[in-house]
ModelCIF file with pLDDT and N, C-alpha, C, O atoms, coordinates in Angstrom:
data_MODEL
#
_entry.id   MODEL 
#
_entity.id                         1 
_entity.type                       polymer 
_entity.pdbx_number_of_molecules   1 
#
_entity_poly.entity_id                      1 
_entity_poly.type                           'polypeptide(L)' 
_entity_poly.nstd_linkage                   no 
_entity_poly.nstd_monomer                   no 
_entity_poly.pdbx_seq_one_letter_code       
;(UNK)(UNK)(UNK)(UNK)(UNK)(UNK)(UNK)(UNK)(UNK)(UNK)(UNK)(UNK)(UNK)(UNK)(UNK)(UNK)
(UNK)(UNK)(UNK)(UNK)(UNK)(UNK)(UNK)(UNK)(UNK)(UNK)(UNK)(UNK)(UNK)(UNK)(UNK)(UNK)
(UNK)(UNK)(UNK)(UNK)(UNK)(UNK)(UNK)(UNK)(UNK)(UNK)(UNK)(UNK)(UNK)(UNK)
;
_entity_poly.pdbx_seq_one_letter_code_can   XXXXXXXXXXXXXXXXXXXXXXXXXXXXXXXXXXXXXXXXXXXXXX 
_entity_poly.pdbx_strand_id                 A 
#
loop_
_entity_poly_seq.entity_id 
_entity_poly_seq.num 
_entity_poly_seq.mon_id 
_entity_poly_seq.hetero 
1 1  UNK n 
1 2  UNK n 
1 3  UNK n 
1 4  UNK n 
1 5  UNK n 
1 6  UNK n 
1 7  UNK n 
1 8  UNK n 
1 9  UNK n 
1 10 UNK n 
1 11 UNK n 
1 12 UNK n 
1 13 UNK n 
1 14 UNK n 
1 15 UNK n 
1 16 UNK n 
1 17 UNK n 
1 18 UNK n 
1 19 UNK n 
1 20 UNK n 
1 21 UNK n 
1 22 UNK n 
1 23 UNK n 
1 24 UNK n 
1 25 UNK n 
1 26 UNK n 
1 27 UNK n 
1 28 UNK n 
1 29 UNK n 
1 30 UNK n 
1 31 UNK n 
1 32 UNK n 
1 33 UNK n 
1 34 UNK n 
1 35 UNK n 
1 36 UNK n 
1 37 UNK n 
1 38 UNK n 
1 39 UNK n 
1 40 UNK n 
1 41 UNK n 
1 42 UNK n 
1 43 UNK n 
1 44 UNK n 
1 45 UNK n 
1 46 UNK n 
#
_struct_asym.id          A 
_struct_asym.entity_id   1 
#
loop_
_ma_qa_metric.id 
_ma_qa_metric.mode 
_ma_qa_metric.name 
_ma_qa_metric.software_group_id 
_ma_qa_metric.type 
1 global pLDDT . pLDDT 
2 local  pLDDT . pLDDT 
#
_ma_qa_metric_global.metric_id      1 
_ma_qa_metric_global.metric_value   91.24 
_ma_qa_metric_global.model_id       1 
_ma_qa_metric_global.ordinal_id     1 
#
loop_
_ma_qa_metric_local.label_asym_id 
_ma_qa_metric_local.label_comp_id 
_ma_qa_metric_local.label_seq_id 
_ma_qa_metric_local.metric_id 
_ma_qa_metric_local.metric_value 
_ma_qa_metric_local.model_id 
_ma_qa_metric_local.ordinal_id 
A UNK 1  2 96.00 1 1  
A UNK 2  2 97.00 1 2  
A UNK 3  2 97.00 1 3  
A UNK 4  2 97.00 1 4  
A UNK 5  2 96.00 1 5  
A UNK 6  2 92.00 1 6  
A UNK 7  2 93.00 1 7  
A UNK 8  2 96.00 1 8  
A UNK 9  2 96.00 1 9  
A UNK 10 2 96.00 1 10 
A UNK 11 2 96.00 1 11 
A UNK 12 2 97.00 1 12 
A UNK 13 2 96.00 1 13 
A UNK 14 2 96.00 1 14 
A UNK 15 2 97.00 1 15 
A UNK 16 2 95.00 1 16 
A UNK 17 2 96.00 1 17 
A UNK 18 2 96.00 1 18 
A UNK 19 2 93.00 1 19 
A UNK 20 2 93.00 1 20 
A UNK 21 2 89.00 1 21 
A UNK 22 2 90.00 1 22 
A UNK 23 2 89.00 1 23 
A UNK 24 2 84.00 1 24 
A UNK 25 2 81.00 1 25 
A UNK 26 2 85.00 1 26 
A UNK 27 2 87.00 1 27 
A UNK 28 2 86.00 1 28 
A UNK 29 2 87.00 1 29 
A UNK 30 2 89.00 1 30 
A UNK 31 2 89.00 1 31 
A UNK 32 2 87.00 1 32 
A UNK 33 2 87.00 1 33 
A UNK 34 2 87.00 1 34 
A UNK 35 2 86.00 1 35 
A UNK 36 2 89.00 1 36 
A UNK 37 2 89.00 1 37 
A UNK 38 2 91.00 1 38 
A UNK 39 2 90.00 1 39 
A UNK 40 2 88.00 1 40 
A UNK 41 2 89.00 1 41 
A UNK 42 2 86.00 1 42 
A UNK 43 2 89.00 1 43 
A UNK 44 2 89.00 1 44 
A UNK 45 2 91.00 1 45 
A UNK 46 2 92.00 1 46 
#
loop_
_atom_site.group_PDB 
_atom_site.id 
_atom_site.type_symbol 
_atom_site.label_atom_id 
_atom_site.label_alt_id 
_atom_site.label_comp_id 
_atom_site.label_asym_id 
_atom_site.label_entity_id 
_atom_site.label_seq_id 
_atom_site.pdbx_PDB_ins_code 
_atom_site.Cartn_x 
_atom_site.Cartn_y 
_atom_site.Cartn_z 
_atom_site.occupancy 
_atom_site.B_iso_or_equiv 
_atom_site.pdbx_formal_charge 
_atom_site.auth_seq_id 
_atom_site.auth_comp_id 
_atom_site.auth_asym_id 
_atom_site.auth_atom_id 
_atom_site.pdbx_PDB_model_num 
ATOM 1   N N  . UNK A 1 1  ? 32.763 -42.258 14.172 1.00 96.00 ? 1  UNK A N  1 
ATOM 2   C CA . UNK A 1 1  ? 31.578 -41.684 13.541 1.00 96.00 ? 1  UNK A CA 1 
ATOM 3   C C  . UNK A 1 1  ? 30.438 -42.656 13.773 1.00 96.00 ? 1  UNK A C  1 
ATOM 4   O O  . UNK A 1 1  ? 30.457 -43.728 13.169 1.00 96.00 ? 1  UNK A O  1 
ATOM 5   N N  . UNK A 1 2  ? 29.445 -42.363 14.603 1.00 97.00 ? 2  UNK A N  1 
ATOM 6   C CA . UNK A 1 2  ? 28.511 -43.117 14.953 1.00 97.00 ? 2  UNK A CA 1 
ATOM 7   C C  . UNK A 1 2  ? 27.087 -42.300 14.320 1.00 97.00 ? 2  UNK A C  1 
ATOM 8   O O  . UNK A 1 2  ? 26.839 -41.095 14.284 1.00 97.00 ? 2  UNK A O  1 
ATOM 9   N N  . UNK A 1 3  ? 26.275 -43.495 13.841 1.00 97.00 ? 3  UNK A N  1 
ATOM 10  C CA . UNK A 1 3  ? 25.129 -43.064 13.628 1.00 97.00 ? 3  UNK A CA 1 
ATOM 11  C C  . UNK A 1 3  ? 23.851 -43.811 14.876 1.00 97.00 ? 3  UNK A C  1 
ATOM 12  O O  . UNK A 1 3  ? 24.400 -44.594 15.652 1.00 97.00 ? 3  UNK A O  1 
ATOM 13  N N  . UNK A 1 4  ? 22.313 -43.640 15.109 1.00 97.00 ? 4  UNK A N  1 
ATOM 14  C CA . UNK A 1 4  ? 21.759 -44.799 15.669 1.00 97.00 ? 4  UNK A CA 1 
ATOM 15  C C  . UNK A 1 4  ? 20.300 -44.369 14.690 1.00 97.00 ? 4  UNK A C  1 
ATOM 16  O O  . UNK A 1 4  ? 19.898 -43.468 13.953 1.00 97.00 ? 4  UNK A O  1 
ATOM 17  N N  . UNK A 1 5  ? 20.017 -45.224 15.060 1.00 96.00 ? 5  UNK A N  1 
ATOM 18  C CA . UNK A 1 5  ? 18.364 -45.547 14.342 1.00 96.00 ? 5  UNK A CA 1 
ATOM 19  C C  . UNK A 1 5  ? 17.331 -44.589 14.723 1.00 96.00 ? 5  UNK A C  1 
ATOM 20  O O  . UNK A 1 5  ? 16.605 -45.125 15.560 1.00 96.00 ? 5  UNK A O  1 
ATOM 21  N N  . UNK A 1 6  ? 17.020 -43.591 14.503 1.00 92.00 ? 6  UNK A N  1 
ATOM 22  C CA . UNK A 1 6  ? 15.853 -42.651 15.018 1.00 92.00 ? 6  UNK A CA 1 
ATOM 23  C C  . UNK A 1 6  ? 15.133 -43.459 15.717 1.00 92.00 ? 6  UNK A C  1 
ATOM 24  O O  . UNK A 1 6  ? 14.996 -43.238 16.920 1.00 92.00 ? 6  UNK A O  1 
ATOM 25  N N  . UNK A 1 7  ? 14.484 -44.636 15.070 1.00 93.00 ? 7  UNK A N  1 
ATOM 26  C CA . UNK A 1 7  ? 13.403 -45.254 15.477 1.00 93.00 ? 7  UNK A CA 1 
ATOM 27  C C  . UNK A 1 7  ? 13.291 -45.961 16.605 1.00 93.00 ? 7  UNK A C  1 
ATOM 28  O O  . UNK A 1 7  ? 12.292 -46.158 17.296 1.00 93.00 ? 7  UNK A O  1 
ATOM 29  N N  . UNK A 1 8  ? 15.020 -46.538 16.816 1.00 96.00 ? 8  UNK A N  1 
ATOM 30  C CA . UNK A 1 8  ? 14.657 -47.175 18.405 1.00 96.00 ? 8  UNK A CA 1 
ATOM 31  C C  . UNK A 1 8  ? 15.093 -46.137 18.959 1.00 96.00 ? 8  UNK A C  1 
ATOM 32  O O  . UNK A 1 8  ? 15.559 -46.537 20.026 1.00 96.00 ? 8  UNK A O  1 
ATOM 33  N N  . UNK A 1 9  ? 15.268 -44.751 18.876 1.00 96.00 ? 9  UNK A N  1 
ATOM 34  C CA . UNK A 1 9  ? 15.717 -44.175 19.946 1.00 96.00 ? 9  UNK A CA 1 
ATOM 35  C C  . UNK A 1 9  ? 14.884 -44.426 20.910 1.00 96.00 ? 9  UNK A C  1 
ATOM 36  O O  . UNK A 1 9  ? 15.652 -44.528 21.867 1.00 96.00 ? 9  UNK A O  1 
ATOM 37  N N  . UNK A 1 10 ? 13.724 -44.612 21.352 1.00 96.00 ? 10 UNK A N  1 
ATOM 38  C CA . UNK A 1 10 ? 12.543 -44.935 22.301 1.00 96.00 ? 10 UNK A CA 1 
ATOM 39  C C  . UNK A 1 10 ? 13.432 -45.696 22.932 1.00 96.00 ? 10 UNK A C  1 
ATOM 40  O O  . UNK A 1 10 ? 13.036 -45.378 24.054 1.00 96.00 ? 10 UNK A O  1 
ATOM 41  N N  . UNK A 1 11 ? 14.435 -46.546 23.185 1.00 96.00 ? 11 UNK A N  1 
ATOM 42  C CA . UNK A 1 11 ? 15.170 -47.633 23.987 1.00 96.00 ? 11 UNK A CA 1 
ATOM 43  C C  . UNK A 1 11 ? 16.451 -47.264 24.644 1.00 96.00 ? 11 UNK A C  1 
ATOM 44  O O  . UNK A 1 11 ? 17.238 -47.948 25.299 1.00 96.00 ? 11 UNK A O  1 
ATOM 45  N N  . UNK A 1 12 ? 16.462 -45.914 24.276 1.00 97.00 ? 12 UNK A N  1 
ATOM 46  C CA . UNK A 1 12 ? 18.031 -45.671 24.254 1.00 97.00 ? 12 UNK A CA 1 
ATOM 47  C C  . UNK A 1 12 ? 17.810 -44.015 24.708 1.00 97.00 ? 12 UNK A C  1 
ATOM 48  O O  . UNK A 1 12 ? 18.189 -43.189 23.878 1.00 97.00 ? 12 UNK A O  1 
ATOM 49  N N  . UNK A 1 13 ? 17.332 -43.608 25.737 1.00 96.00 ? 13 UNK A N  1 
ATOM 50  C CA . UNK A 1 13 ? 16.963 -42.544 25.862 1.00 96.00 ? 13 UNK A CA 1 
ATOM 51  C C  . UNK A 1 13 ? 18.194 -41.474 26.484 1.00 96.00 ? 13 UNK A C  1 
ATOM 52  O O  . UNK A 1 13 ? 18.111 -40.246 26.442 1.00 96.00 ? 13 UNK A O  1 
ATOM 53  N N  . UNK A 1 14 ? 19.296 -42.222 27.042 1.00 96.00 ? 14 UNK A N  1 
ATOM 54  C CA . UNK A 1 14 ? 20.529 -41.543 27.446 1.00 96.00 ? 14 UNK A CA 1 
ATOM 55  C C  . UNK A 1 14 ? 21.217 -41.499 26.208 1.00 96.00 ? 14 UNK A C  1 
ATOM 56  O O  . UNK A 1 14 ? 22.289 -40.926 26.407 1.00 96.00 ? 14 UNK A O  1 
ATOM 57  N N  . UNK A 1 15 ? 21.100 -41.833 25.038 1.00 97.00 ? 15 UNK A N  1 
ATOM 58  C CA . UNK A 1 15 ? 21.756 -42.126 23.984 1.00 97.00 ? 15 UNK A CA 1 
ATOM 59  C C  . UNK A 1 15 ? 20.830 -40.048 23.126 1.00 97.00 ? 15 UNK A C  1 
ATOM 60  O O  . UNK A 1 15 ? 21.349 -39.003 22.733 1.00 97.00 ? 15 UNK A O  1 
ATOM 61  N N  . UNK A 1 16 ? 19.698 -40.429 23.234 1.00 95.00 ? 16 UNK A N  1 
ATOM 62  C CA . UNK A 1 16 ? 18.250 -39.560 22.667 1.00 95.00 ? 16 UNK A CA 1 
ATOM 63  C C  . UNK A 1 16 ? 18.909 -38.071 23.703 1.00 95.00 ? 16 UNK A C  1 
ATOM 64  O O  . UNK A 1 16 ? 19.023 -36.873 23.445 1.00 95.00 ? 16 UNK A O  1 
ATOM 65  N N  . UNK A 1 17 ? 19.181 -38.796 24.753 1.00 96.00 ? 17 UNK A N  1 
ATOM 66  C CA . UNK A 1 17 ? 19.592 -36.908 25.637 1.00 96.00 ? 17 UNK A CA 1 
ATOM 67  C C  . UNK A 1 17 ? 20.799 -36.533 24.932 1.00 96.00 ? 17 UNK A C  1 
ATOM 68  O O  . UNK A 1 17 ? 20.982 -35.319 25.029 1.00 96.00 ? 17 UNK A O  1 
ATOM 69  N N  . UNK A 1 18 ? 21.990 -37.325 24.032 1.00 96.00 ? 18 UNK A N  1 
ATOM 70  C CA . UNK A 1 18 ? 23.110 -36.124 23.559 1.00 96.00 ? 18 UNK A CA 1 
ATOM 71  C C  . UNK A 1 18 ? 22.312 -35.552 22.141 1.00 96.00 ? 18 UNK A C  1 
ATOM 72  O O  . UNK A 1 18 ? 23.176 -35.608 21.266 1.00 96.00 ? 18 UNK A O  1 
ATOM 73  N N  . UNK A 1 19 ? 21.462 -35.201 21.740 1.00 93.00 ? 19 UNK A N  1 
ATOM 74  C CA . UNK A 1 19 ? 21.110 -35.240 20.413 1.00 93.00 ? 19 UNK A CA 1 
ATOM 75  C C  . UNK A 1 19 ? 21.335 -33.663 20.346 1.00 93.00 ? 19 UNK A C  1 
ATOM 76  O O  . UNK A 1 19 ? 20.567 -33.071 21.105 1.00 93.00 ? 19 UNK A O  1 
ATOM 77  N N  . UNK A 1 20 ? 22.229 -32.801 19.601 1.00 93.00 ? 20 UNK A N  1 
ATOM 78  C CA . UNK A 1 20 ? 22.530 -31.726 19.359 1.00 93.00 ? 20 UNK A CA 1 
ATOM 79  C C  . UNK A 1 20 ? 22.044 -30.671 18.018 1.00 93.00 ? 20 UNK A C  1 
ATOM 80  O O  . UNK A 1 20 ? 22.652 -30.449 16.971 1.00 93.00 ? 20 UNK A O  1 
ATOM 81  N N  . UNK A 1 21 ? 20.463 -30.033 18.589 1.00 89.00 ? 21 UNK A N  1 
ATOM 82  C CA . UNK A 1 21 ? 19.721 -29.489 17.577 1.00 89.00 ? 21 UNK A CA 1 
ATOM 83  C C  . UNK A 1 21 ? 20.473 -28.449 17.050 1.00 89.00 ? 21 UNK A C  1 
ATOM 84  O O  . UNK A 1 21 ? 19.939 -27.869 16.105 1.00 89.00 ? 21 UNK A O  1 
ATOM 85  N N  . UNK A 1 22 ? 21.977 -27.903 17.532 1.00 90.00 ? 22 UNK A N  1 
ATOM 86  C CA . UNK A 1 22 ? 22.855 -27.044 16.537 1.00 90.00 ? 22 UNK A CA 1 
ATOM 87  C C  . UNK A 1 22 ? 23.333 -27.680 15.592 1.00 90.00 ? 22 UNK A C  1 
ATOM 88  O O  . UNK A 1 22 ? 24.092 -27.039 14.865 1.00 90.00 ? 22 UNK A O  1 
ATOM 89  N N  . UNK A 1 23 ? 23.007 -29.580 15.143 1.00 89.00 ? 23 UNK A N  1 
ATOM 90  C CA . UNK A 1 23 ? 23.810 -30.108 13.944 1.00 89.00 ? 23 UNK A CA 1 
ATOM 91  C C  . UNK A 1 23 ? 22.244 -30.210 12.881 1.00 89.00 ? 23 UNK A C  1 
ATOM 92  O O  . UNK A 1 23 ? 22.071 -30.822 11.827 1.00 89.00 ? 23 UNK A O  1 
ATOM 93  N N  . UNK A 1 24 ? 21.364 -29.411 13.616 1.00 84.00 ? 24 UNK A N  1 
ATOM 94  C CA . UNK A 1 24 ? 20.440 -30.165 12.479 1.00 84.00 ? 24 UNK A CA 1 
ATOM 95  C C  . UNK A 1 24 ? 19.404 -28.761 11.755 1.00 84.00 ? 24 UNK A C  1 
ATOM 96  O O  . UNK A 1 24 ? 19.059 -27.857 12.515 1.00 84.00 ? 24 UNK A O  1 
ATOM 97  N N  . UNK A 1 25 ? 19.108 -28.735 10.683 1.00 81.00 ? 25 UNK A N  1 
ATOM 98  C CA . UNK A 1 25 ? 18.646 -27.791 9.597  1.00 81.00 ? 25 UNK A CA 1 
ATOM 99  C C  . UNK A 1 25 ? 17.218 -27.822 10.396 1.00 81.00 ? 25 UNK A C  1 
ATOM 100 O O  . UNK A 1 25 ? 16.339 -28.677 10.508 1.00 81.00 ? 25 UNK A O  1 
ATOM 101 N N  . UNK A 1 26 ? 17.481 -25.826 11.154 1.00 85.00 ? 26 UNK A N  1 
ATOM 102 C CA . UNK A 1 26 ? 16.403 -25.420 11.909 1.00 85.00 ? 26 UNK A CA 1 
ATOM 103 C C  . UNK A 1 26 ? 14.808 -25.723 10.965 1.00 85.00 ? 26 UNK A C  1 
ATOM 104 O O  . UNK A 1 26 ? 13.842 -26.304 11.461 1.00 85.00 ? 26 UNK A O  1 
ATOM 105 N N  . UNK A 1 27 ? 14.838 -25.383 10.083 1.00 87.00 ? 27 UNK A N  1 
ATOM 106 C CA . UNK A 1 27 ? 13.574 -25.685 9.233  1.00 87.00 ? 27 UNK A CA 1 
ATOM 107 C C  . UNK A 1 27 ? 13.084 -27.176 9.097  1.00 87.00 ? 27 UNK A C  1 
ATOM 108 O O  . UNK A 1 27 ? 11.988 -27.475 8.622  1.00 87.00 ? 27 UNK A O  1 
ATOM 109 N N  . UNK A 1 28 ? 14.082 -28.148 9.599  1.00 86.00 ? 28 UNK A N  1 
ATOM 110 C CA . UNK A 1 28 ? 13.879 -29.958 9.264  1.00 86.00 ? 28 UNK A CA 1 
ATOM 111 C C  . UNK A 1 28 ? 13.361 -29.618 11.092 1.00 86.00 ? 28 UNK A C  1 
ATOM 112 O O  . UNK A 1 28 ? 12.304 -30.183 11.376 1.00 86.00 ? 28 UNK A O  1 
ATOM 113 N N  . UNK A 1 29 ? 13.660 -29.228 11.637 1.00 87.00 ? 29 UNK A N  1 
ATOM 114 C CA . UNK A 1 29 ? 13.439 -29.810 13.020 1.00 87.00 ? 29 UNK A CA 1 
ATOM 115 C C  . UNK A 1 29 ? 11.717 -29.200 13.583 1.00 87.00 ? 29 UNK A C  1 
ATOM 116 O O  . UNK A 1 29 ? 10.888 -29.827 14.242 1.00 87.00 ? 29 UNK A O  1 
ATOM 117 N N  . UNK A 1 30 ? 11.595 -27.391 12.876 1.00 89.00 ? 30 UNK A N  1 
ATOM 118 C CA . UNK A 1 30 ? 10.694 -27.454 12.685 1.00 89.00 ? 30 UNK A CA 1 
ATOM 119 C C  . UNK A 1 30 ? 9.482  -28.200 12.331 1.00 89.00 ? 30 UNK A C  1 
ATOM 120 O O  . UNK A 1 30 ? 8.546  -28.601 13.022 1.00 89.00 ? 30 UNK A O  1 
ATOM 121 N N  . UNK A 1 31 ? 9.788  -28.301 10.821 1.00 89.00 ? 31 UNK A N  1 
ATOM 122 C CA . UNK A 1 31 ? 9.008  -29.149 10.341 1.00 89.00 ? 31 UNK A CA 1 
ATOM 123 C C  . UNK A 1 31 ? 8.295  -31.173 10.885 1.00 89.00 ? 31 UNK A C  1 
ATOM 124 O O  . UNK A 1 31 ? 7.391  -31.860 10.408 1.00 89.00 ? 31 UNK A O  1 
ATOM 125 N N  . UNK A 1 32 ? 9.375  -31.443 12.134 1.00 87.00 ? 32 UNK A N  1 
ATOM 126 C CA . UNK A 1 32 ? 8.955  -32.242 12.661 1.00 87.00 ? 32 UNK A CA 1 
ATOM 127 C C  . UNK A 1 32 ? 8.040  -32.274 13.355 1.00 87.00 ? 32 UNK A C  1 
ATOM 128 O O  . UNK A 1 32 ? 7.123  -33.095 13.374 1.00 87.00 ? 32 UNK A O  1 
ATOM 129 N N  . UNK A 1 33 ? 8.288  -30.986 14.266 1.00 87.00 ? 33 UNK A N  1 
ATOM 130 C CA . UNK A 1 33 ? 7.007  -30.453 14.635 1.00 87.00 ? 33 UNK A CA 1 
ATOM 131 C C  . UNK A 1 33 ? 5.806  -30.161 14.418 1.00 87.00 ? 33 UNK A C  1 
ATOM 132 O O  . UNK A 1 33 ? 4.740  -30.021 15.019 1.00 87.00 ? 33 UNK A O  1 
ATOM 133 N N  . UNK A 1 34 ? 6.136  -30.118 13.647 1.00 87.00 ? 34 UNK A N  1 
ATOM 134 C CA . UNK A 1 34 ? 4.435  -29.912 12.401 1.00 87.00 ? 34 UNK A CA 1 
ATOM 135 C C  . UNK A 1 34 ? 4.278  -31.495 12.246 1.00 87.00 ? 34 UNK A C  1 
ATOM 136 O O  . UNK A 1 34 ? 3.137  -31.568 11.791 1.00 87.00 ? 34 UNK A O  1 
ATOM 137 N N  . UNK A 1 35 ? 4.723  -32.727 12.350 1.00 86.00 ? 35 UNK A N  1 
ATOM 138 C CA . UNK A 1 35 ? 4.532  -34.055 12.120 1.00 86.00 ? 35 UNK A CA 1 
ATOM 139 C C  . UNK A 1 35 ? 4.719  -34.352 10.322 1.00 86.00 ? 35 UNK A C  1 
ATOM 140 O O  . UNK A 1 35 ? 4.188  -35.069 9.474  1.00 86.00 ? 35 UNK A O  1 
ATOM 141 N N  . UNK A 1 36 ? 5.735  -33.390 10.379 1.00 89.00 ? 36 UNK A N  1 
ATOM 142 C CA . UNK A 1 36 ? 5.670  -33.480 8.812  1.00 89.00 ? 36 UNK A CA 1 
ATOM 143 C C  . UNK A 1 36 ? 7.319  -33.942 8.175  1.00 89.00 ? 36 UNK A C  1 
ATOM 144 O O  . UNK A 1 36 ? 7.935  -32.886 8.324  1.00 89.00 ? 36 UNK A O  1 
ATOM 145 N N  . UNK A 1 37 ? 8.016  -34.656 7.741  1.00 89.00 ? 37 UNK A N  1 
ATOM 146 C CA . UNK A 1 37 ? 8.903  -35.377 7.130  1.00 89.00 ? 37 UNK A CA 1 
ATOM 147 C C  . UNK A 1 37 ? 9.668  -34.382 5.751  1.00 89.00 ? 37 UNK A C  1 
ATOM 148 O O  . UNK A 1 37 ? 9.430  -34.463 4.545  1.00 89.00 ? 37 UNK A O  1 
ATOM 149 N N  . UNK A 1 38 ? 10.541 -33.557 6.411  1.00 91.00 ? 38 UNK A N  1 
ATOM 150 C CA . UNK A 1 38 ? 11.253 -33.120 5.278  1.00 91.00 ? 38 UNK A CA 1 
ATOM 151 C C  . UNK A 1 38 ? 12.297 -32.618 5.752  1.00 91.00 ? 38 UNK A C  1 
ATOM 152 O O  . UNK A 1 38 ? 12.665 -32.374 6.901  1.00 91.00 ? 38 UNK A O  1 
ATOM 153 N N  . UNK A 1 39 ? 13.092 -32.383 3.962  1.00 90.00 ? 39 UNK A N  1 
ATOM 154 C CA . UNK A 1 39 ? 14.776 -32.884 3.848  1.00 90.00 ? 39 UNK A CA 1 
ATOM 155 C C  . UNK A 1 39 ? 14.892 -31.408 2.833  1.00 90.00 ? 39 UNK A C  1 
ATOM 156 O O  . UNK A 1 39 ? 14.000 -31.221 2.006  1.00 90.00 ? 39 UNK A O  1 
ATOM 157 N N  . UNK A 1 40 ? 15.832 -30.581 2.939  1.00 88.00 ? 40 UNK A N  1 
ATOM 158 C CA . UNK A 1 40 ? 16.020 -29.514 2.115  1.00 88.00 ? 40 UNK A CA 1 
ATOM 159 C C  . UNK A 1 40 ? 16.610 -29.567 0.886  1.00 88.00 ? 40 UNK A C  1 
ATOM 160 O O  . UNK A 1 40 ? 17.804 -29.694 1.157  1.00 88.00 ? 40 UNK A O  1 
ATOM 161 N N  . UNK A 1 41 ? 16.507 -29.549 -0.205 1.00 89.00 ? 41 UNK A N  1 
ATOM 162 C CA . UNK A 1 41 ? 17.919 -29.929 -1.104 1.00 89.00 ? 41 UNK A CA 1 
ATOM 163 C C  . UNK A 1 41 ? 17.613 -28.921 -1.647 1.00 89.00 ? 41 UNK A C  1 
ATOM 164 O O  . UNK A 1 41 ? 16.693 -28.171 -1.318 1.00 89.00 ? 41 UNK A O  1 
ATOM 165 N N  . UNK A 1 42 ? 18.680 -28.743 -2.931 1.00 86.00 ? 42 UNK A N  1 
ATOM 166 C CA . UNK A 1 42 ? 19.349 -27.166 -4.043 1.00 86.00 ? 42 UNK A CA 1 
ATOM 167 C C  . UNK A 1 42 ? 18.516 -26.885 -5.155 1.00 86.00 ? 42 UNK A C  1 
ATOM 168 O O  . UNK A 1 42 ? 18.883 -26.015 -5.945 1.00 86.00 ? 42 UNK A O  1 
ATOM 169 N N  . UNK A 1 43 ? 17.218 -27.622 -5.373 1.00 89.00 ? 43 UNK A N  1 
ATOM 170 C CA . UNK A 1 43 ? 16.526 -27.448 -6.160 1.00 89.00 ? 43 UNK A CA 1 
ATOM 171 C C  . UNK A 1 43 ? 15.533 -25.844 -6.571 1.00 89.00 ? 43 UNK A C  1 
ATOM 172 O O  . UNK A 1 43 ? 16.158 -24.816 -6.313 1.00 89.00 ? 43 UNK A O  1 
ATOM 173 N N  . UNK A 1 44 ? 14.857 -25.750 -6.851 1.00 89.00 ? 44 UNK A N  1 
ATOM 174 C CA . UNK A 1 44 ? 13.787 -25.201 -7.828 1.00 89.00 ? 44 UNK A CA 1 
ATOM 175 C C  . UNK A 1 44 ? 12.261 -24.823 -7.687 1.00 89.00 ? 44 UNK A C  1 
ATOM 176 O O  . UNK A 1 44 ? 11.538 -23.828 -7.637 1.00 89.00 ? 44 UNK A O  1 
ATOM 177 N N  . UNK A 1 45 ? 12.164 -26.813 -7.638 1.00 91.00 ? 45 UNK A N  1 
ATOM 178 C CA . UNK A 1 45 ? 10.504 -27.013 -7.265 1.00 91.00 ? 45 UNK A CA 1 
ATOM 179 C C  . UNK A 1 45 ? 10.318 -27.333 -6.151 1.00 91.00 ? 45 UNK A C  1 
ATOM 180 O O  . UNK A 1 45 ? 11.244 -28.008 -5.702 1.00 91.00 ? 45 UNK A O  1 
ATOM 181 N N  . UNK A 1 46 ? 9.340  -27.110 -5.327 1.00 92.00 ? 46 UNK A N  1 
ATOM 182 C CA . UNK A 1 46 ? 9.000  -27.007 -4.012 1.00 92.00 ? 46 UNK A CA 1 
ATOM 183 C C  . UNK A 1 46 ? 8.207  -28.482 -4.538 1.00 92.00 ? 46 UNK A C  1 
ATOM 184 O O  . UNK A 1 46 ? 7.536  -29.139 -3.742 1.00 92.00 ? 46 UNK A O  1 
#
């Protein structure tokens, strides 16, 4: 079970090509796109 650092991915770009957008919450990946930082949780309040 490996994790790596988002942040150096910039160094590690054969590492950055396996990155598999079927493990990641279509609305988080969106939202990156927008340059915007969010995480979904079970709550209520927006």
């Amino acid at each position: 079970k490996a994790s790596i650092d988002d942040n150096a991915l910039f160094r590690h770009k054969d590492i950055e090509a396996w990155h598999d957008i079927h493990e990641e919450d279509p609305t988080e990946l969106e939202a990156k796109e927008y340059g915007l930082s969010y995480v979904n949780l079970d709550g209520n309040v927006g």
